[in-house]
C-alpha atoms as a PDB file:
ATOM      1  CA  UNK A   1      16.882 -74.425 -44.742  1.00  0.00           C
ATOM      2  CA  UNK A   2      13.005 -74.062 -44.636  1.00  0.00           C
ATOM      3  CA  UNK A   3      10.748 -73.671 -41.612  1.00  0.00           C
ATOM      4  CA  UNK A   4       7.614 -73.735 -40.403  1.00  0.00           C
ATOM      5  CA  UNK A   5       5.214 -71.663 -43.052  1.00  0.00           C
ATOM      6  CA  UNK A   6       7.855 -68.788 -43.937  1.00  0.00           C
ATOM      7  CA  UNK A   7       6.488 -69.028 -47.354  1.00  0.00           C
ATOM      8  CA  UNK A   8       2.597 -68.284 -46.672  1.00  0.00           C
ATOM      9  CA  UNK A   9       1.447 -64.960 -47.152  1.00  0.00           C
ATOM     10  CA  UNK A  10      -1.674 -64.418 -45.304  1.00  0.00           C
ATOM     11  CA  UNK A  11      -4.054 -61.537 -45.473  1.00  0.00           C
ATOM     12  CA  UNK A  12      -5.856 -60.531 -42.011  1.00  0.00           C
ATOM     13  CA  UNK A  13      -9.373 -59.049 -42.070  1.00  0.00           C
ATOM     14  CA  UNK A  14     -10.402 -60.013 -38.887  1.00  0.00           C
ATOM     15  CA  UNK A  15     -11.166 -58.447 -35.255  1.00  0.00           C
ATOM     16  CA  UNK A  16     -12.432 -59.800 -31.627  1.00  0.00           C
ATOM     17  CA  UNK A  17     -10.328 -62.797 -30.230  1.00  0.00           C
ATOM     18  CA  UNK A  18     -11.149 -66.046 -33.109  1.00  0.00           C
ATOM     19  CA  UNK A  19     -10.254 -64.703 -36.316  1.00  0.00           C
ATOM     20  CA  UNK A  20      -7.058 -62.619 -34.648  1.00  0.00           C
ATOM     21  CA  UNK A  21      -5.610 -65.585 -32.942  1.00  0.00           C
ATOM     22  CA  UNK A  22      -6.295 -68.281 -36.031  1.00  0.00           C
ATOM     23  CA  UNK A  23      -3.881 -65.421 -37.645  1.00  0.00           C
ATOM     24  CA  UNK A  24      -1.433 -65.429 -34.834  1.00  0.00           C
ATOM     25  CA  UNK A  25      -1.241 -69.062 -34.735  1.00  0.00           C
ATOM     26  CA  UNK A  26       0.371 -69.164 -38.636  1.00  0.00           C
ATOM     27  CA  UNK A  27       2.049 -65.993 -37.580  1.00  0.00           C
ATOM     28  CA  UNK A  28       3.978 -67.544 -34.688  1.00  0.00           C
ATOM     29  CA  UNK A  29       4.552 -70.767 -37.215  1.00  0.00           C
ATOM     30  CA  UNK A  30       6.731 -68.039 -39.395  1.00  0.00           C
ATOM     31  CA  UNK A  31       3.762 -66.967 -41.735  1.00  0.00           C
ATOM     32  CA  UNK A  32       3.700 -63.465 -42.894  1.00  0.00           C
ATOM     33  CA  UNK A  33       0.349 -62.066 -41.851  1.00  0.00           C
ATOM     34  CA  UNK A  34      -0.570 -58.797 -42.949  1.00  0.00           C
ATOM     35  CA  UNK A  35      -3.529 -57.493 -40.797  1.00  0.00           C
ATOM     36  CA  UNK A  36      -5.945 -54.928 -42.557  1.00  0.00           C
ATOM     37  CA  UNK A  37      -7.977 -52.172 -40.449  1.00  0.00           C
ATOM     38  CA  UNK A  38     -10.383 -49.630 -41.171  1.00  0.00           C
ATOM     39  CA  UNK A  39      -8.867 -45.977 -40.667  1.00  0.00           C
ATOM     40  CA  UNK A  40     -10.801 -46.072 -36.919  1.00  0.00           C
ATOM     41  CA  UNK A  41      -8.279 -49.313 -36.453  1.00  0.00           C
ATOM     42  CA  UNK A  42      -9.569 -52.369 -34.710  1.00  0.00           C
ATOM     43  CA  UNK A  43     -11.727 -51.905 -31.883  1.00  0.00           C
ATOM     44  CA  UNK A  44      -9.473 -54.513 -29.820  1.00  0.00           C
ATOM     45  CA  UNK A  45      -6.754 -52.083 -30.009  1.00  0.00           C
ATOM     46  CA  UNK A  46      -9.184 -50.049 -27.215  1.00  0.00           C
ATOM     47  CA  UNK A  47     -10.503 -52.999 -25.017  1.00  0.00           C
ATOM     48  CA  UNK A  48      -9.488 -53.928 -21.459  1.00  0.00           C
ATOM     49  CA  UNK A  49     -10.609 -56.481 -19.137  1.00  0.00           C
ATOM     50  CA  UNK A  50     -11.261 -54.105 -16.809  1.00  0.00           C
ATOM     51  CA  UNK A  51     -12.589 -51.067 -18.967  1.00  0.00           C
ATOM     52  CA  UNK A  52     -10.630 -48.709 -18.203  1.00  0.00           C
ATOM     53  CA  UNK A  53      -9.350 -46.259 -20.601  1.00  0.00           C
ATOM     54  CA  UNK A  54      -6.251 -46.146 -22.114  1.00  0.00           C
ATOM     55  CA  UNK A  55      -3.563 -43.607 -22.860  1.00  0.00           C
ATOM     56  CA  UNK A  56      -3.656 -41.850 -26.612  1.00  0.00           C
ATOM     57  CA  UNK A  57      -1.572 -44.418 -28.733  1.00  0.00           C
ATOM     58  CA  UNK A  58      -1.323 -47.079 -26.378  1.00  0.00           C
ATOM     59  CA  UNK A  59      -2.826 -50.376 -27.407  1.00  0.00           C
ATOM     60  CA  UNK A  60      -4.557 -53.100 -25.115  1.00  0.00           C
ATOM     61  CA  UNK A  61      -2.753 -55.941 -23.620  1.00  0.00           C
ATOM     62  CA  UNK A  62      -5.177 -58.513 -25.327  1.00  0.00           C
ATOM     63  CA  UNK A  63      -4.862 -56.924 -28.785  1.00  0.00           C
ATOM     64  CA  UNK A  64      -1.116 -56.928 -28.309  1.00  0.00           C
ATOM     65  CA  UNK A  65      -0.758 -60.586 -27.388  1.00  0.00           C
ATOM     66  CA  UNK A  66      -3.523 -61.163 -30.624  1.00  0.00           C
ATOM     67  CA  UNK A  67      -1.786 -59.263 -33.282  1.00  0.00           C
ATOM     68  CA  UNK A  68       2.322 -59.785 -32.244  1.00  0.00           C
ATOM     69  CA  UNK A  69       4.378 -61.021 -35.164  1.00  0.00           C
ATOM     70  CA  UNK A  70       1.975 -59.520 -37.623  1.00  0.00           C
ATOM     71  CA  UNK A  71       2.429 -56.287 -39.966  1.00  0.00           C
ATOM     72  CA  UNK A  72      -0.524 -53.693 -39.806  1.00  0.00           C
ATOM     73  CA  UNK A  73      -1.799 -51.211 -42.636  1.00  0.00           C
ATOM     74  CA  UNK A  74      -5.119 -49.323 -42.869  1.00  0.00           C
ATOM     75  CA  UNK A  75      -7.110 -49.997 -45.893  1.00  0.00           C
ATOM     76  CA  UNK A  76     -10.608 -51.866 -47.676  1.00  0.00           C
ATOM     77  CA  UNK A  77     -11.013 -54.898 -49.795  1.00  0.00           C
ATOM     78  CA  UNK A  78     -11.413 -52.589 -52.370  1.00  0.00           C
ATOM     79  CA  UNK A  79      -8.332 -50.233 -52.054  1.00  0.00           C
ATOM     80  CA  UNK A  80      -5.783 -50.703 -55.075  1.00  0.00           C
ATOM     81  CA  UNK A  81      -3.376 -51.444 -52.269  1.00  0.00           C
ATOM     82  CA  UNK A  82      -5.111 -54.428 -50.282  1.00  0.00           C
ATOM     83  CA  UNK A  83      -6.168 -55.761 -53.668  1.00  0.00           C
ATOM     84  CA  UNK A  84      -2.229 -55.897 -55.324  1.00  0.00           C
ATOM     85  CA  UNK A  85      -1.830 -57.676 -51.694  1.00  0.00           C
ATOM     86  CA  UNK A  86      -4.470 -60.067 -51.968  1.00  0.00           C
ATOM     87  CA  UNK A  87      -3.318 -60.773 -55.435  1.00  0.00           C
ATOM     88  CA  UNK A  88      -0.182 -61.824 -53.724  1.00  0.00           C
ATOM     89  CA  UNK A  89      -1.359 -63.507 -50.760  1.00  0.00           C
ATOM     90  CA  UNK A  90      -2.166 -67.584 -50.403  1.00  0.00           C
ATOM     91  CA  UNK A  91      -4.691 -66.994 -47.623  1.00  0.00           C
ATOM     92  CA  UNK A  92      -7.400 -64.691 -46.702  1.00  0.00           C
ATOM     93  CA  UNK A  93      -8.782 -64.639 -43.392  1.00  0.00           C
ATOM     94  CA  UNK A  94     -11.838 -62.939 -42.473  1.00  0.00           C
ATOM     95  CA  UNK A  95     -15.196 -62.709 -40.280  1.00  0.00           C
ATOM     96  CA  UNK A  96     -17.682 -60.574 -42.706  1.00  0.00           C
ATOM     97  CA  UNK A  97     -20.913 -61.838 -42.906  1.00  0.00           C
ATOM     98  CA  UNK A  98     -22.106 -63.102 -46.170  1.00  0.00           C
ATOM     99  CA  UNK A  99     -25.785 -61.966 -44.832  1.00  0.00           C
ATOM    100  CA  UNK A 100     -26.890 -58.589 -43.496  1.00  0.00           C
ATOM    101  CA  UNK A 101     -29.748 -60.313 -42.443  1.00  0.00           C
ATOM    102  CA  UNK A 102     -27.181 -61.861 -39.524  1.00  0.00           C
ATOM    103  CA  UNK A 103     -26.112 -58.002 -38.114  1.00  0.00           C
ATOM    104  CA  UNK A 104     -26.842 -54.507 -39.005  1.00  0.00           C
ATOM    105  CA  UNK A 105     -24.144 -53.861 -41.349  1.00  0.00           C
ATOM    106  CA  UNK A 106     -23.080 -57.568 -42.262  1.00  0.00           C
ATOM    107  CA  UNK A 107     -19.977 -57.497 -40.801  1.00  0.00           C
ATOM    108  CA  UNK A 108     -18.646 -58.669 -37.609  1.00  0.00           C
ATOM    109  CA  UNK A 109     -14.734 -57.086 -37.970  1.00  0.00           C
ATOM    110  CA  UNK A 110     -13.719 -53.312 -37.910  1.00  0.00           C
ATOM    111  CA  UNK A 111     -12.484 -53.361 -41.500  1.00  0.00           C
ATOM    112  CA  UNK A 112     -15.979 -53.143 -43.184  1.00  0.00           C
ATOM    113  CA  UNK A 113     -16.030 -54.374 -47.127  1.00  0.00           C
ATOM    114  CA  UNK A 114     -17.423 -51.708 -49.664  1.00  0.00           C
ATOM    115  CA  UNK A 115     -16.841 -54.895 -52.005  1.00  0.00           C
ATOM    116  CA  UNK A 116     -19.922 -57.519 -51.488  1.00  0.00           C
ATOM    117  CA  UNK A 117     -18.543 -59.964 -49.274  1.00  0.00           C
ATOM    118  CA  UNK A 118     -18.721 -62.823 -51.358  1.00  0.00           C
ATOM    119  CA  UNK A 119     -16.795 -60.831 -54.196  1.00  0.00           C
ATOM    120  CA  UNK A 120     -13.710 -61.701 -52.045  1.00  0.00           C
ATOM    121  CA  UNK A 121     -13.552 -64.743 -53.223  1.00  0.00           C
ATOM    122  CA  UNK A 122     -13.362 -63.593 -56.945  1.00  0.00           C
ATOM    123  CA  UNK A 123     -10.462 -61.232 -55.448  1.00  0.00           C
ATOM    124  CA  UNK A 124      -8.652 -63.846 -54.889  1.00  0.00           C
ATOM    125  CA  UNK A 125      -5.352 -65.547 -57.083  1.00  0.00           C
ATOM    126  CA  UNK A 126      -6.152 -69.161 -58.571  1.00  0.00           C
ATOM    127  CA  UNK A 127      -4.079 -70.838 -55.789  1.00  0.00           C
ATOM    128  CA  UNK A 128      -5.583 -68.723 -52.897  1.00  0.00           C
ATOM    129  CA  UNK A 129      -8.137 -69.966 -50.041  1.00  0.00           C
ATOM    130  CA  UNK A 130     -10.313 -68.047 -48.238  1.00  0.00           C
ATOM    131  CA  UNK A 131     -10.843 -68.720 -44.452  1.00  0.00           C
ATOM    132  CA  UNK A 132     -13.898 -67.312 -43.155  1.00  0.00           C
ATOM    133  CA  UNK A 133     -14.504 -67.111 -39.513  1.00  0.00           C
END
């Protein structure tokens, strides 16, 4: 018996509150999502509404309700790793910036490309979409 999207593999480069819940959405509708961070991890992991600071290895209530249901593994679009997974994948959400002309560094997640951002797309497997937030 099927159900819901058990059979979509989705690949999660995103960070702040859009691109994570898009993710948890397809998560919560039985996806697998996959969530990629740079080795300082996702600055959501650190936020609270009220600023105050957390305990060493705790994570924030927010980032918890974002990223629930989804597995987590530190890497780049580059890595050997994340690529064999985004050769598997049917989905790749993310929220670089194609421009650096837009921010500083041309990204807006923690997990910064060292691959040009539009390169993602030739990353991915014939049947794969890319959903840029």
């Amino acid at each position: 018996m099927k159900f819901g999207l058990r059979d979509l593999r989705v690949i999660d480069f995103t960070s702040g509150i859009a691109g994570p819940y898009c993710t948890k959405l397809l998560a919560d509708a039985g996806a697998e999502v996959i969530k990629v961070e740079a080795e300082t991890g996702d600055p959501m992991r650190r936020w609270t509404s009220s600023g105050a600071d957390l305990p060493p290895g705790e994570d924030g209530a927010l980032f918890r309700f974002l990223n629930t249901s989804k597995r987590s593994m530190i890497g780049s679009p580059d890595s050997e790793r994340v690529r064999d997974l985004i050769d598997s994948c049917d989905l790749v959400v993310d929220d670089f910036i194609a421009s650096p002309s837009q921010s500083e560094s041309g990204v807006r997640s923690g997990v910064e490309p060292t691959v040009p951002v539009d390169a993602l797309d030739s990353l991915l497997p014939e049947s794969g979409v890319r959903l840029s937030i």
